[in-house]
N, C-alpha and C. Protein backbone atom coordinates (compact mmCIF):
# COMPACT_ATOMS: atom_id res chain seq x y z
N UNK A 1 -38.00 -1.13 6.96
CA UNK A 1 -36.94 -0.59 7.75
C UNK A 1 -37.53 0.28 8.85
N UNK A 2 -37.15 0.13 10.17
CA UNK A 2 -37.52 0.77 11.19
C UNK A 2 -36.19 1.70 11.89
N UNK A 3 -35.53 2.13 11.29
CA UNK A 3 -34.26 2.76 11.59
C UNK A 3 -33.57 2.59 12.85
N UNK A 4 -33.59 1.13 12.93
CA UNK A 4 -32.95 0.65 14.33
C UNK A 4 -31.46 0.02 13.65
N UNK A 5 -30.31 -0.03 14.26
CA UNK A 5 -28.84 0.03 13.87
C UNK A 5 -28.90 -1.70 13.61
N UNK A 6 -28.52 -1.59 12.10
CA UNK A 6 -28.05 -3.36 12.29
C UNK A 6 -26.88 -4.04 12.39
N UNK A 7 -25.84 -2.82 12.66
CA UNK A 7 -24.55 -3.22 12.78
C UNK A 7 -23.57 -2.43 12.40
N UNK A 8 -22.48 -2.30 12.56
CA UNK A 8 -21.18 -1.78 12.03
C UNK A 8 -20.09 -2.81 11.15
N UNK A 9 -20.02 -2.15 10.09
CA UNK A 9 -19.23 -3.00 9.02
C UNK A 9 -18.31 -1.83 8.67
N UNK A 10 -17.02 -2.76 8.64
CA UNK A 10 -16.13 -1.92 8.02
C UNK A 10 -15.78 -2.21 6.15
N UNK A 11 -15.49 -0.45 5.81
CA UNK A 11 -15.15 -0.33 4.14
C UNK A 11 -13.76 0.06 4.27
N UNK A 12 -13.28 0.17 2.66
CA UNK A 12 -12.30 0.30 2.55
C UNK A 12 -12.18 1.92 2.56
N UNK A 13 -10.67 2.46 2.67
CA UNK A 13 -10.87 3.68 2.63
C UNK A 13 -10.97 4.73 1.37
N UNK A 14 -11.54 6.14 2.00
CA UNK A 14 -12.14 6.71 0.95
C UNK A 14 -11.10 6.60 -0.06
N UNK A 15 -9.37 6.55 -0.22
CA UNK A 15 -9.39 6.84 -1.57
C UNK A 15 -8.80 5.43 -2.36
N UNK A 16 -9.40 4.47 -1.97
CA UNK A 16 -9.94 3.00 -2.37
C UNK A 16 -11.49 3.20 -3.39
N UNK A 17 -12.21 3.47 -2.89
CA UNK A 17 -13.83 3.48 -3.14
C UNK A 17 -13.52 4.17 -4.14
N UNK A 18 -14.19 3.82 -5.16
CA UNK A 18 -14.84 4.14 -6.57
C UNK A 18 -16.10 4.94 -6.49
N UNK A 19 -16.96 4.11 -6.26
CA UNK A 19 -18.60 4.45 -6.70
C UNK A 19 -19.38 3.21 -5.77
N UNK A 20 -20.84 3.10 -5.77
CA UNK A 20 -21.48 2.45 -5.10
C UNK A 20 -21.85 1.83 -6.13
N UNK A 21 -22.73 0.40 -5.98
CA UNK A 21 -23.95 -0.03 -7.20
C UNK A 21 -24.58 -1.24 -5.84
N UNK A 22 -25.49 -0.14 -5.60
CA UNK A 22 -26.49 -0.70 -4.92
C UNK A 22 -25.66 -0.74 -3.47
N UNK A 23 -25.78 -1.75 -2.77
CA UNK A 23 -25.44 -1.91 -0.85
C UNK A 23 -23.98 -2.08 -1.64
N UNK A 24 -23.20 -2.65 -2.32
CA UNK A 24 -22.02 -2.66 -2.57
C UNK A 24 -21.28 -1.66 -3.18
N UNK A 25 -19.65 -1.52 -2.65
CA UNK A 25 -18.76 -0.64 -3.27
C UNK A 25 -17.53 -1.05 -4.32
N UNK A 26 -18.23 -0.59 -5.26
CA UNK A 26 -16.99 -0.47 -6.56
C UNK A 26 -15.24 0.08 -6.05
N UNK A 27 -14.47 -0.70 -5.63
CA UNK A 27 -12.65 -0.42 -5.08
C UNK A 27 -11.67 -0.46 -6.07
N UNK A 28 -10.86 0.15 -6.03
CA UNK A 28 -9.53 -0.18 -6.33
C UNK A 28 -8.80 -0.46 -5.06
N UNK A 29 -7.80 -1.72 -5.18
CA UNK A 29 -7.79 -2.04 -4.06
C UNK A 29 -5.54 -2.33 -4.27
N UNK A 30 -5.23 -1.86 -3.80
CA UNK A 30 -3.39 -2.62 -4.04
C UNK A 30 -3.26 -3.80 -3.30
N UNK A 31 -2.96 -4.05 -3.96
CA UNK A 31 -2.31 -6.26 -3.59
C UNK A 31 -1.25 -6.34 -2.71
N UNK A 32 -0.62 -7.46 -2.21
CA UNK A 32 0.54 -7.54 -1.53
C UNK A 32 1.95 -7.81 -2.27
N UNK A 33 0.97 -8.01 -3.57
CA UNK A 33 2.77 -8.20 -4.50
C UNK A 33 3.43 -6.67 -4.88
N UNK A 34 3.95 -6.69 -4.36
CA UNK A 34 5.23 -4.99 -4.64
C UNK A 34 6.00 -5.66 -5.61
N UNK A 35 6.16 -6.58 -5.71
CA UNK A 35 7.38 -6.80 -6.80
C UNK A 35 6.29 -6.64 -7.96
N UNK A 36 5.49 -7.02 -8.82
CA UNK A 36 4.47 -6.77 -9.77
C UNK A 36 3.82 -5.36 -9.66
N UNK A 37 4.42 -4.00 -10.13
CA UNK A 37 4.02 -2.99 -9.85
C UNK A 37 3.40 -2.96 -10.98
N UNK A 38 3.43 -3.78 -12.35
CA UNK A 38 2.35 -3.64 -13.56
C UNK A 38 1.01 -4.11 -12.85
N UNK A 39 0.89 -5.29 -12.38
CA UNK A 39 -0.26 -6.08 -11.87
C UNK A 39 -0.30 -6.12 -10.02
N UNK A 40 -0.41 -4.84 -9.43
CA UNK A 40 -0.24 -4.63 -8.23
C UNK A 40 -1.63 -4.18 -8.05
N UNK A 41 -2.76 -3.95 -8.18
CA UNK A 41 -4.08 -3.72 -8.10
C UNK A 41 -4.78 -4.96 -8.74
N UNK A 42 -6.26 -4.51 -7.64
CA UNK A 42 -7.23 -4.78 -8.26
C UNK A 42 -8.56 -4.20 -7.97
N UNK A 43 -9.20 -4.18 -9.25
CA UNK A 43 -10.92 -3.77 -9.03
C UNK A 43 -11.47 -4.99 -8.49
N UNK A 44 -12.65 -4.49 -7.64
CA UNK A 44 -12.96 -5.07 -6.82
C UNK A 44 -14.63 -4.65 -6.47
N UNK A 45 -15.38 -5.28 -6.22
CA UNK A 45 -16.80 -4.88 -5.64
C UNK A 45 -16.77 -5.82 -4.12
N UNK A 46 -16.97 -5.05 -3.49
CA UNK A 46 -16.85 -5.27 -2.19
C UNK A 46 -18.76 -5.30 -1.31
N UNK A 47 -18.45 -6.20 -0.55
CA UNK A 47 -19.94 -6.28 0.06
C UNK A 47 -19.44 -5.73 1.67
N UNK A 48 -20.00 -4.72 1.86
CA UNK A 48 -19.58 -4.67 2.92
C UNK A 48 -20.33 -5.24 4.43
N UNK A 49 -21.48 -5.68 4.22
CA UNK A 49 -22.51 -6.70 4.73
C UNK A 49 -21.66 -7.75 5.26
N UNK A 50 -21.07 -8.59 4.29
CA UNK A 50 -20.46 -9.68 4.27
C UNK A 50 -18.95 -9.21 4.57
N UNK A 51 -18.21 -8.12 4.27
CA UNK A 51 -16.90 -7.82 4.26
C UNK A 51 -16.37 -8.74 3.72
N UNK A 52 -16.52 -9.06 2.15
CA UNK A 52 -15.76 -9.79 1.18
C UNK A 52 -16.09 -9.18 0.36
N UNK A 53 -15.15 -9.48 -0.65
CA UNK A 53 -15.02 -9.11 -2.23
C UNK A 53 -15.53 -9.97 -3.04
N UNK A 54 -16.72 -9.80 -3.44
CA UNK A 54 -17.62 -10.01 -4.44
C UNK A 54 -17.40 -10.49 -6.00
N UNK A 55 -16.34 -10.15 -6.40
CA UNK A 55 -15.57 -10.66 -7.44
C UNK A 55 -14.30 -9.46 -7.30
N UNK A 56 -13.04 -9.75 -8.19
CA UNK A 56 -11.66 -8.95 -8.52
C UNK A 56 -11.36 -9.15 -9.60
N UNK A 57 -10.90 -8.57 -10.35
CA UNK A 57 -10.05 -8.17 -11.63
C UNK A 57 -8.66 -7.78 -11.29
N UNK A 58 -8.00 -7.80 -11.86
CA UNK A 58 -5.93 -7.69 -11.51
C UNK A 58 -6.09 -6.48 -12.63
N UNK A 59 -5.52 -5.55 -12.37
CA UNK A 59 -4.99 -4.14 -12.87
C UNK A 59 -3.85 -3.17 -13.00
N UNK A 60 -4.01 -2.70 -13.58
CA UNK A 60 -2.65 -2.36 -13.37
C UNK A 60 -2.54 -0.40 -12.57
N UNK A 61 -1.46 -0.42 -12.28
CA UNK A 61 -1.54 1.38 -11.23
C UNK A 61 -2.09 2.14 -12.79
N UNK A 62 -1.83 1.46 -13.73
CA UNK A 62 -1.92 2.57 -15.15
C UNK A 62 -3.56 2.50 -15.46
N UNK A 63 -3.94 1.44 -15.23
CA UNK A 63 -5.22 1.39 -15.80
C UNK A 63 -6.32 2.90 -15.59
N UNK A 64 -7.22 2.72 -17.11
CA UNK A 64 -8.72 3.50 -16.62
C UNK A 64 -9.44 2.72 -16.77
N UNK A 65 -10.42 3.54 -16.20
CA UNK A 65 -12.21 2.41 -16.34
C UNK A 65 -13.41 3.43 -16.34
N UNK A 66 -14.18 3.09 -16.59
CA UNK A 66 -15.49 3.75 -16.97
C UNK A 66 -16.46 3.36 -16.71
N UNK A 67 -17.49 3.74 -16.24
CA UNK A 67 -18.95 3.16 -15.71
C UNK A 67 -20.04 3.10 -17.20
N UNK A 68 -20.15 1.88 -17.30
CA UNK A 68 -21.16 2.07 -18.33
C UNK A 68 -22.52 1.82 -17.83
N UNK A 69 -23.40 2.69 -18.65
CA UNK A 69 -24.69 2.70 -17.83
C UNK A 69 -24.88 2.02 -16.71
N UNK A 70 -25.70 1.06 -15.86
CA UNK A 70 -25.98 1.19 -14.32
C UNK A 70 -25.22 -0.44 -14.22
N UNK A 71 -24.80 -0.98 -15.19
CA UNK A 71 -24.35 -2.55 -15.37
C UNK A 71 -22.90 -3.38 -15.84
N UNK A 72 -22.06 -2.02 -16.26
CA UNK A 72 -21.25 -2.70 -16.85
C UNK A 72 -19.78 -1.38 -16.03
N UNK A 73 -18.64 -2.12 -16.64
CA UNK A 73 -17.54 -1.53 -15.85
C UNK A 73 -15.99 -1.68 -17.52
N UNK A 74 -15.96 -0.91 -17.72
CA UNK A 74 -14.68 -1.03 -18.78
C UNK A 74 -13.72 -0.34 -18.14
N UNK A 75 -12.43 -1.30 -18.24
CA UNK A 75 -11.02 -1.06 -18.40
C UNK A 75 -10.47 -0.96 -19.30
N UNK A 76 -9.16 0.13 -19.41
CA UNK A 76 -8.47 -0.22 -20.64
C UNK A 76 -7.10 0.18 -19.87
N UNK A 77 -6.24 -0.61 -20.59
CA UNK A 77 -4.66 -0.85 -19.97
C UNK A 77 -3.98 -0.19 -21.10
N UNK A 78 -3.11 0.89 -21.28
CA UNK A 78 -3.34 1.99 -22.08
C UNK A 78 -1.60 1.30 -22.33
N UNK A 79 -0.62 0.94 -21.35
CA UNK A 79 0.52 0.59 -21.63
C UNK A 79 0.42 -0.96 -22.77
N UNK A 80 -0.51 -1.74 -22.75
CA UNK A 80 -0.41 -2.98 -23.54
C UNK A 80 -1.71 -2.93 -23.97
N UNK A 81 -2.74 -2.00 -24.17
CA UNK A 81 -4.04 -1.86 -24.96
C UNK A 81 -5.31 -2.98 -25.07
N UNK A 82 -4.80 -3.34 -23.78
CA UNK A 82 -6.27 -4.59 -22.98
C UNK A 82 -7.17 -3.67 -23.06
N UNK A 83 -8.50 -3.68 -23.60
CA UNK A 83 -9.72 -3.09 -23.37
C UNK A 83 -10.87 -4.35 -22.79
N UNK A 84 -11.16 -4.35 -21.96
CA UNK A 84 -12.60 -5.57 -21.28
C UNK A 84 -13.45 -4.52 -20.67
N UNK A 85 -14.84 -5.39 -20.87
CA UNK A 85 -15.95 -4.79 -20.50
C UNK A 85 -16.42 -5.73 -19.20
N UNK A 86 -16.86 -5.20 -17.63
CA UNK A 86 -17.02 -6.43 -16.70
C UNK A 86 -18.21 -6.14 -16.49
N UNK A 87 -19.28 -6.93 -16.42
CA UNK A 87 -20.58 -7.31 -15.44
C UNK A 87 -20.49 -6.61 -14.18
N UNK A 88 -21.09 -5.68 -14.14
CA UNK A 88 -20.69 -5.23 -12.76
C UNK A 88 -21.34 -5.84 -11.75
N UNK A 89 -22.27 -6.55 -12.21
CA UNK A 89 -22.68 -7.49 -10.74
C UNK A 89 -22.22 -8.78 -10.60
N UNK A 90 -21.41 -9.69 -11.18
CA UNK A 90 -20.77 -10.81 -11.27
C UNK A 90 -19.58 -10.91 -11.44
N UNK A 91 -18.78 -9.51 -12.15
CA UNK A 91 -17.58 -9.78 -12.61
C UNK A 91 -17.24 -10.62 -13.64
N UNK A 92 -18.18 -10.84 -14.31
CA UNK A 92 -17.86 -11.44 -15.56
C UNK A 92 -17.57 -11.04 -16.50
N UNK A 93 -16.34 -11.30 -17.12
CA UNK A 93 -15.70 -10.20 -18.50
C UNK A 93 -16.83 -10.98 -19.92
N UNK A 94 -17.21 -9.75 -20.02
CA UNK A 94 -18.46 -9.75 -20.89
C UNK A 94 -17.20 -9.38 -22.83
N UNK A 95 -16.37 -8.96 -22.70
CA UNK A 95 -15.57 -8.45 -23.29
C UNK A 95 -14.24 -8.41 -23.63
N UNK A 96 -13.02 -9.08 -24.12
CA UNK A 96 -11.93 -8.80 -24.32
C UNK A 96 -11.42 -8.33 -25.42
N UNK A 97 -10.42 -7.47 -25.56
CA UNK A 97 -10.39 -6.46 -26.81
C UNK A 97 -8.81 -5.89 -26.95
N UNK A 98 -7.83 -6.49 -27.69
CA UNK A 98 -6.35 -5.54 -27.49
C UNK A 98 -6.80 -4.46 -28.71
N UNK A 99 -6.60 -3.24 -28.29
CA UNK A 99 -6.52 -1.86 -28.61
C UNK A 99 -4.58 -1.51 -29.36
N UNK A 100 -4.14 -0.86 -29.88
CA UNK A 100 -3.40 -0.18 -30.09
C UNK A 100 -2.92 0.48 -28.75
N UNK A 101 -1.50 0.00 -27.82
CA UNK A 101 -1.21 0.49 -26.91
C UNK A 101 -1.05 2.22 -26.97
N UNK A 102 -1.25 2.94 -26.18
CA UNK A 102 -1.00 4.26 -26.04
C UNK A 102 -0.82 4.71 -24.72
N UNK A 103 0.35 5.27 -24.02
CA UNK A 103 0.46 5.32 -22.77
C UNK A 103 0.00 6.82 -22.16
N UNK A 104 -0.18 7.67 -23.44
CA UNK A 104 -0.38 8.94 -22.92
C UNK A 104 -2.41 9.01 -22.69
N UNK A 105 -2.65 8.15 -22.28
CA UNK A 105 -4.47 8.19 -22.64
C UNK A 105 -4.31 8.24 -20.99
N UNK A 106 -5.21 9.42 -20.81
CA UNK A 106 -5.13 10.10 -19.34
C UNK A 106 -6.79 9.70 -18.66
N UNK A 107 -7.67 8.95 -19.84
CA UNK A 107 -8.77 8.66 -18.76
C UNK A 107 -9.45 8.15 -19.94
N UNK A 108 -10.39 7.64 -19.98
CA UNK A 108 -11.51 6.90 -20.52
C UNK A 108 -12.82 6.99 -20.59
N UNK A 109 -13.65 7.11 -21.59
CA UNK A 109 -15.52 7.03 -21.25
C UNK A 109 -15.77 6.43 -22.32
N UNK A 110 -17.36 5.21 -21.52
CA UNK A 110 -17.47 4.21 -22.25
C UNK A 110 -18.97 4.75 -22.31
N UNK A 111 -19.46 4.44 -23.97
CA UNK A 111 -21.11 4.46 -24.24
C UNK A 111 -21.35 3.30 -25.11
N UNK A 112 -22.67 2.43 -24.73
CA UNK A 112 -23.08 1.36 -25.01
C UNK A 112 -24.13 1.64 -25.88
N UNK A 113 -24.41 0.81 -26.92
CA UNK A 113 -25.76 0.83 -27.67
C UNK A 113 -26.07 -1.02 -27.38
N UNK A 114 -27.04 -0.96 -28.25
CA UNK A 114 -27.61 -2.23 -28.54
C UNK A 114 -26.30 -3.35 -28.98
N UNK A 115 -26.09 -3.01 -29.56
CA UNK A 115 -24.97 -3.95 -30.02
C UNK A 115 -22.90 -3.62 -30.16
N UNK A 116 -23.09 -2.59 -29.16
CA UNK A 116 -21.71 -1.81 -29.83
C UNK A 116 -20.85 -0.99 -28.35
N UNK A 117 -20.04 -0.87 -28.22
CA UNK A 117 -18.83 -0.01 -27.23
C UNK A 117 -18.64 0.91 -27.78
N UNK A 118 -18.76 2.19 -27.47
CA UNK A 118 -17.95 3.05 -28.23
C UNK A 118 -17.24 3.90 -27.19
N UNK A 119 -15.77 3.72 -27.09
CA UNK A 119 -14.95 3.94 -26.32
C UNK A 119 -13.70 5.12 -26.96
N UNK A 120 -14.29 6.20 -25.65
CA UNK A 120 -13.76 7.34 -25.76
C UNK A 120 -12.31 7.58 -24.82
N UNK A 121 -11.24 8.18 -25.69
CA UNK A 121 -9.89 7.76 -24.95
C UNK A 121 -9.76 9.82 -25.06
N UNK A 122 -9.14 9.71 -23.77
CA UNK A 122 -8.60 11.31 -23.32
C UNK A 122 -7.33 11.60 -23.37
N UNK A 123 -6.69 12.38 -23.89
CA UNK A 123 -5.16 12.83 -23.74
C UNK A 123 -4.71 13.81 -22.91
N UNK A 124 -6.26 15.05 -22.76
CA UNK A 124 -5.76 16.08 -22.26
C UNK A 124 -5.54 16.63 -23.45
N UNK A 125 -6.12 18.19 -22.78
CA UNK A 125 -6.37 19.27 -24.52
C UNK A 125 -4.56 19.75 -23.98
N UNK A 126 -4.02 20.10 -24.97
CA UNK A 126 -2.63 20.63 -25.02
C UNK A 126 -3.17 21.92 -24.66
N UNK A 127 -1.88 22.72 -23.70
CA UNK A 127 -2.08 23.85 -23.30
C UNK A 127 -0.90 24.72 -23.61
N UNK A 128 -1.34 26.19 -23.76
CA UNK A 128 -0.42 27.07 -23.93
C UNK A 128 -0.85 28.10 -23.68
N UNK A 129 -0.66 28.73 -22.25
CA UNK A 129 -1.27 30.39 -21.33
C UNK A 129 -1.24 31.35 -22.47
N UNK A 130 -0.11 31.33 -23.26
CA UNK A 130 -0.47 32.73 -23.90
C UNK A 130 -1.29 32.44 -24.89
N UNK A 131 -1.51 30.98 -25.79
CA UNK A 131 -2.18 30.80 -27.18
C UNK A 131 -3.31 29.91 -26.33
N UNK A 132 -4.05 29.41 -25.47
CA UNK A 132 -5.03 28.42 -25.51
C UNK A 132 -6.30 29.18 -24.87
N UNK A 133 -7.37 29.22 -25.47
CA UNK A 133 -8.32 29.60 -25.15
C UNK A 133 -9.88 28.61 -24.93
N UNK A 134 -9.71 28.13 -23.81
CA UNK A 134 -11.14 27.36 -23.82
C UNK A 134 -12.30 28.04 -23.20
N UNK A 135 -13.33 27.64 -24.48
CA UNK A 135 -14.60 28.41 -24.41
C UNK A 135 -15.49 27.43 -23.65
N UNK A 136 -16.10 27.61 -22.32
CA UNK A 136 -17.20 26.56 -22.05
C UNK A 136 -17.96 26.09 -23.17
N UNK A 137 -18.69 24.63 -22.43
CA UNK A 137 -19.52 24.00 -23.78
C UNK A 137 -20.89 24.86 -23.35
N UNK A 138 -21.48 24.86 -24.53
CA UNK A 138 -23.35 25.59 -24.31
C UNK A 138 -23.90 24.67 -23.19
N UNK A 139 -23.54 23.33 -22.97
CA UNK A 139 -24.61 22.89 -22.06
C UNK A 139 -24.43 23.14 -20.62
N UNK A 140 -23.08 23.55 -20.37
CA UNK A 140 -22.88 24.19 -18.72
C UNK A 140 -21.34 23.32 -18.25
N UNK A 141 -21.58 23.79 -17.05
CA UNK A 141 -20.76 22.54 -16.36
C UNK A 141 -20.57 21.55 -16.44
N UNK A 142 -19.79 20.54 -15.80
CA UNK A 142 -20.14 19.05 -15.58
C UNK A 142 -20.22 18.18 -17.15
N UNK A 143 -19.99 18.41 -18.33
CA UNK A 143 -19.43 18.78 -19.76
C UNK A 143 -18.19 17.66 -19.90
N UNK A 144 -17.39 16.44 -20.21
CA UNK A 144 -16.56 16.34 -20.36
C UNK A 144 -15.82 16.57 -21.29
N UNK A 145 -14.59 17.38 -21.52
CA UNK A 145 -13.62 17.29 -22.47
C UNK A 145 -12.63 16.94 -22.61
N UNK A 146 -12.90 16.20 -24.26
CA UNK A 146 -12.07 14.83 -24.67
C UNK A 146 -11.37 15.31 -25.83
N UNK A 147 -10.05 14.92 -25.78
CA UNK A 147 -8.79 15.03 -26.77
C UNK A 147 -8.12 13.78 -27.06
N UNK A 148 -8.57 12.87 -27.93
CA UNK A 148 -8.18 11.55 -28.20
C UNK A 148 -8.34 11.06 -29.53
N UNK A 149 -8.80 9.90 -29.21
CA UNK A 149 -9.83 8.62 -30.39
C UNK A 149 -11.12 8.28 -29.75
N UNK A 150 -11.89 8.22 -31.11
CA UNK A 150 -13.57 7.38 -30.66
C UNK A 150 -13.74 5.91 -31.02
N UNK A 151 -13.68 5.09 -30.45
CA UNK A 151 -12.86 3.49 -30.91
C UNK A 151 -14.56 2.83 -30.60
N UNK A 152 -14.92 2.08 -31.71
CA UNK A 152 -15.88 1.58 -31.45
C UNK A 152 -16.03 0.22 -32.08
């Protein structure tokens, strides 16, 4: 690279974009069907080189997803309890899984072993100003806290 301009490509906007993996961007992207407000999205990896979409998945406005280590991408559809795991470089559902629907699951984190998912579902810690007291975790900031199931 000699830092000479190789062009202007247009992305989608910032609150489309997910995350990067590599020259491409991880999207959520809304569809043109309004009448399908269950299946009115989709994830999407976008090349912006090429300005095409690299592969899509259909989603729903409810869905979460989770980055699993540097390769993989999980959804879970919390209203009908679809859990899939996608290839994040092909889009290939590596995974299909119905879960126990739950609509109150406010976000998702996925950890992989050798042979196994273990998929962490969030509710949100219940709050109450005069009775709730949260103590930071020992390891600092940046810490997630989870009020759910460990589904593996």
């Amino acid at each position: 690279m000699d830092g000479r301009r190789e062009g202007t490509r247009s992305v989608p906007v910032a609150g489309q974009r997910w995350t990067t993996a590599g020259p491409q961007i991880l999207c959520w992207r809304k569809t043109g069907d309004l009448q399908r407000e269950d299946l009115g999205w989709m994830l999407t990896l976008y090349d912006p080189w090429t300005e095409t979409d690299l592969w899509s998945h259909p989603v729903s406005a409810d869905a979460k997803a989770s980055l699993i280590d540097n390769d993989g991408v999980a959804v879970l559809e919390p209203k009908t309890g679809d859990f899939v795991v996608i290839d994040r470089s092909s889009g290939e559902v590596q995974m299909n899984h119905r879960l126990t629907p739950d609509s109150s699951i406010r976000g998702i984190y996925v950890l992989s072993s050798d042979d196994s998912y273990y998929l962490i579902t969030n509710r949100g810690a219940p709050y109450n100003k005069d009775r709730t007291k949260i103590q930071p975790m020992p390891q600092g900031v940046g810490n997630i806290f989870f009020s759910g199931q460990l589904l593996a």
